[in-house]
Protein backbone atom coordinates (compact mmCIF):
# COMPACT_ATOMS: atom_id res chain seq x y z
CA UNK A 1 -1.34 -9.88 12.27
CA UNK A 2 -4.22 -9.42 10.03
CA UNK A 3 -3.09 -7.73 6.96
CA UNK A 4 -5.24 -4.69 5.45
CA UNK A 5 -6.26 -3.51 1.64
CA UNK A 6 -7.08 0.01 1.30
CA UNK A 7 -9.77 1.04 -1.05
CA UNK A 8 -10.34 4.37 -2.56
CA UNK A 9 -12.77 5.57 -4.55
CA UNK A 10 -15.55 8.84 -4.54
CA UNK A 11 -18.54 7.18 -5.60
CA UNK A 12 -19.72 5.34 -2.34
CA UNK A 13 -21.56 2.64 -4.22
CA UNK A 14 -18.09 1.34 -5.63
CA UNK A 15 -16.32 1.39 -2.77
CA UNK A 16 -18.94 -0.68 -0.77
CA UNK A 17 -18.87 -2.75 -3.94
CA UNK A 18 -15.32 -3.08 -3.65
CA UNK A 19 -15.09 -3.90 0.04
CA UNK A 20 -17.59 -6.65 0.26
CA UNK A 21 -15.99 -8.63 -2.93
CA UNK A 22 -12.54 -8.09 -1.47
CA UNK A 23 -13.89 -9.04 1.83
CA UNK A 24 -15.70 -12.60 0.69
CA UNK A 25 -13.66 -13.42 -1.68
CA UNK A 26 -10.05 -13.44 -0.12
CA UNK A 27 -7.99 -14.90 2.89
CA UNK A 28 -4.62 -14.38 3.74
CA UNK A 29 -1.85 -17.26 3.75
CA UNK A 30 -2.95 -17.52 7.61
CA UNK A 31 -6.53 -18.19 6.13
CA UNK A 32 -7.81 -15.03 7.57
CA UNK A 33 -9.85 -12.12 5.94
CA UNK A 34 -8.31 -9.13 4.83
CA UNK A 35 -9.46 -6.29 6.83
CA UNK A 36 -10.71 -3.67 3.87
CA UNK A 37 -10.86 0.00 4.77
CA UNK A 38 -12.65 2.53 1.96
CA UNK A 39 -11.84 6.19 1.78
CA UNK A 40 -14.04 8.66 -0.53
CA UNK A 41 -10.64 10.85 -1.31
CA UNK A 42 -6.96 10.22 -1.49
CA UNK A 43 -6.52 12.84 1.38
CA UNK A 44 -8.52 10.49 3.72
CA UNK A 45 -6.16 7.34 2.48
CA UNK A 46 -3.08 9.26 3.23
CA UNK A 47 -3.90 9.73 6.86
CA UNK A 48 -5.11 6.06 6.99
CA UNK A 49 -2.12 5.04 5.77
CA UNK A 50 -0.03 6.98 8.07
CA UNK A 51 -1.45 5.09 11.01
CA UNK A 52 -2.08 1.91 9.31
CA UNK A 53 0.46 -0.93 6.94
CA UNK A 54 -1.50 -1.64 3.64
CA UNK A 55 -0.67 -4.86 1.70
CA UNK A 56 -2.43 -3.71 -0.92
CA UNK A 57 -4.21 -0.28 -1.69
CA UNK A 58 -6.65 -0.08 -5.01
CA UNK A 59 -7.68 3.35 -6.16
CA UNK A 60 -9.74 5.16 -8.74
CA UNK A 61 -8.14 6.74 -11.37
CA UNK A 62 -10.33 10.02 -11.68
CA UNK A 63 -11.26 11.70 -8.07
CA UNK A 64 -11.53 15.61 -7.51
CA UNK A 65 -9.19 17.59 -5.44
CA UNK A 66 -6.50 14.19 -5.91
CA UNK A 67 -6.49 11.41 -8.51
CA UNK A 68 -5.31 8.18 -8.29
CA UNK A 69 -2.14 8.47 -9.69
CA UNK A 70 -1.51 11.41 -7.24
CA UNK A 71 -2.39 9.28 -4.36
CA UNK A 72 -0.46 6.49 -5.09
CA UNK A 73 2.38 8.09 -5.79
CA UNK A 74 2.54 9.64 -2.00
CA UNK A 75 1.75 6.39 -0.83
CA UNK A 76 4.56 5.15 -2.51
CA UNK A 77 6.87 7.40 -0.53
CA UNK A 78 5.00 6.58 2.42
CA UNK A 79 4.43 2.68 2.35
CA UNK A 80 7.02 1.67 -0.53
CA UNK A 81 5.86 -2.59 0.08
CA UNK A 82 2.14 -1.41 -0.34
CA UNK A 83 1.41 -2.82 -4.11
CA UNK A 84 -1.09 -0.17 -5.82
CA UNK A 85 -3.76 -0.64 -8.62
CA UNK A 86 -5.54 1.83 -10.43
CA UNK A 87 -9.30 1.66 -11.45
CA UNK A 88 -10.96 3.53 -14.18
CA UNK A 89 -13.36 3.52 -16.87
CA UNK A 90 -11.76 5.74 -18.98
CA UNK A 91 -8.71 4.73 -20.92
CA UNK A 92 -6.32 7.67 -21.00
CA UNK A 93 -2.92 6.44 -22.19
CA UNK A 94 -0.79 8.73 -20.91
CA UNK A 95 -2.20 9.33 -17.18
CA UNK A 96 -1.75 5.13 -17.28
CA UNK A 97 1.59 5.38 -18.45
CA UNK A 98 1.86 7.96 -15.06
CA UNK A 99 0.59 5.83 -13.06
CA UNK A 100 3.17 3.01 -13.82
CA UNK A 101 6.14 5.67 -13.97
CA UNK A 102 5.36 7.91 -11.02
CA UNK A 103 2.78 5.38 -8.85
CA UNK A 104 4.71 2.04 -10.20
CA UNK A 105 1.14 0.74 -9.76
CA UNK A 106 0.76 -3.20 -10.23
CA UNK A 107 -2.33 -3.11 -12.54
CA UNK A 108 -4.92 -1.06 -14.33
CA UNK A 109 -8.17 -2.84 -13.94
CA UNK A 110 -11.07 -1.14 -16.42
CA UNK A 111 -14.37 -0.31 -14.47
CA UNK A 112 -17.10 -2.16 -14.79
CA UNK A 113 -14.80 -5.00 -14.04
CA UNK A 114 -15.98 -8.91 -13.60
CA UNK A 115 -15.57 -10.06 -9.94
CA UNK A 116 -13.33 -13.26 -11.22
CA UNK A 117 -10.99 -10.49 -13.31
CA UNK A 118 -10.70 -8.45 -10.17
CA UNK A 119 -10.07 -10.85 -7.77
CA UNK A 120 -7.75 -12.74 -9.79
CA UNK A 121 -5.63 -9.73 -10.10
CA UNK A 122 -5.44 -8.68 -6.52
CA UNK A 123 -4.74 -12.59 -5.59
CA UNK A 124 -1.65 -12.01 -8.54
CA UNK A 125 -0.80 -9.01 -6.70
CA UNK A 126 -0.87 -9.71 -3.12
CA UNK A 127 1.27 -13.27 -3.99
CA UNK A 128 4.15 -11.19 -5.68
CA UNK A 129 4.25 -9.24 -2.68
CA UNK A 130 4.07 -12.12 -0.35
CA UNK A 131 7.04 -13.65 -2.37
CA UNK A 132 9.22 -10.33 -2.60
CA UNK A 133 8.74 -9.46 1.12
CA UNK A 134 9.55 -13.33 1.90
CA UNK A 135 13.02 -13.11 -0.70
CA UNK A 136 14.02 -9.83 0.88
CA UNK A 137 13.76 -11.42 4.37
CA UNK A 138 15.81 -14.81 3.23
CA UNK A 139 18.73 -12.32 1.27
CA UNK A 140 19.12 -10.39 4.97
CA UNK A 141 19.66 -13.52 6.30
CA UNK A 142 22.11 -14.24 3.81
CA UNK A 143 23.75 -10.97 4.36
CA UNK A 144 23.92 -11.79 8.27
CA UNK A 145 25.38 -14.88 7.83
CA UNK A 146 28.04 -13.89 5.26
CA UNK A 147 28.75 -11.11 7.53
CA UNK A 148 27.41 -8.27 4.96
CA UNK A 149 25.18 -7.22 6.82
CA UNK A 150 25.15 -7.24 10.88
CA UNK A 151 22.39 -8.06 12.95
CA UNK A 152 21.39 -4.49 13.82
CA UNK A 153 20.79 -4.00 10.21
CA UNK A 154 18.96 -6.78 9.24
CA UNK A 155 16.54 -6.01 12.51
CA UNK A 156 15.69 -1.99 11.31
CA UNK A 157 15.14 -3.51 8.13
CA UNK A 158 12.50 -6.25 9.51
CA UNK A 159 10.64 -3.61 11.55
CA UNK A 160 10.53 -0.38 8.78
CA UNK A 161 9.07 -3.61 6.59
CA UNK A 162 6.46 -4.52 9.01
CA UNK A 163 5.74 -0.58 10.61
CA UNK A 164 6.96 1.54 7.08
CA UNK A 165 8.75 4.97 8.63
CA UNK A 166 9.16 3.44 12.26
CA UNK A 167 13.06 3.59 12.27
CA UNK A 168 13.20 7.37 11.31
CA UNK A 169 13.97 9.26 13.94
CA UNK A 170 13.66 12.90 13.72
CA UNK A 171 16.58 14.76 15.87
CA UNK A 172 16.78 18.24 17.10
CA UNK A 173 20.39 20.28 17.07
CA UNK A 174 21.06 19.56 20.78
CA UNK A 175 20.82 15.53 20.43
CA UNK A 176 17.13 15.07 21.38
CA UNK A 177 15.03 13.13 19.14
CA UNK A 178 11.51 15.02 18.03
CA UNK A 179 7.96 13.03 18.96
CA UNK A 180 5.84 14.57 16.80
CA UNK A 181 1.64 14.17 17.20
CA UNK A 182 -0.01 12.68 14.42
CA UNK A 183 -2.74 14.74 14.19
CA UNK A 184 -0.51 17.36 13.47
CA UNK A 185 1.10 15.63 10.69
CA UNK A 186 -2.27 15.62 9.04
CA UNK A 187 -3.11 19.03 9.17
């Protein structure tokens, strides 16, 4: 499965910036490309990201209608594995010291960045992740062998990590479970 980086930012010239560095300049452990998607608005990333599992999403700090720290903050709720880093060519202290509190982002990278510094950091980034995912799967097994945790368990937990939000099930009072259209989630 090729893995995805989501990049959003309103000034198109950045994010097409952003997309073709990110694009030629990394592989995955499987030595494939990253597949990059770009959104112009945080609203737009938030229904990608309900349809799609980011490794990795990199955002602008200062958008209208939603800034970054807004938008990674819901995509923390929504994709908690997706490792977020903020952009920005302003230095604001406290809406950076938001961003790690309410976003937990990664890494503040200042605008106009160097390709190396950027790259570097999202390599940084997308290894931790790669390790933590990786430790989590080795302590279920753990678990399931030391009988802490039973097999049932240890499979919800491998599938909400690869699909985030695919093992809630919303039920209605008589028993039924709820389907619910995503387009109407978006609206």
């Amino acid at each position: 499965m090729t893995e995805r980086i989501l990049v959003v930012d309103d000034e198109p010239g950045i994010l097409h910036a952003l997309q073709r560095l990110l694009r030629q300049g990394l592989v995955d452990g499987n030595g494939q490309r990253y597949l990059v998607d770009e959104c112009a608005s945080g609203e737009l990333a938030l229904e990608h990201a309900s349809v799609h599992v980011y490794a990795l999403a990199i955002s602008d700090y200062r958008m209208p209608e939603m800034n970054g720290v807004d938008f990674l903050s819901a995509l923390r709720r929504l994709q908690p594995d997706c490792q977020r880093i903020i952009l920005s060519g302003y230095t604001d202290l406290n809406g950076l010291i938001r961003a790690v509190n309410e976003a937990g982002i990664t890494r503040f990278i200042a605008k106009p960045w160097t390709d190396y510094e950027l790259l570097s950091a999202v390599r940084e980034v997308l290894k931790v992740r790669e390790l933590t995912l990786e430790s989590r799967r080795l302590a279920d097994i753990v678990r399931t062998q030391q009988g802490q945790l039973n097999a049932h368990e240890a499979e919800l937990r491998r599938l909400e990590r690869m699909e985030p939000g695919i093992t809630h099930v919303n039920w209605a009072e008589d028993g039924s479970f709820i389907l619910e259209d995503p387009d109407d989630a978006r609206s």
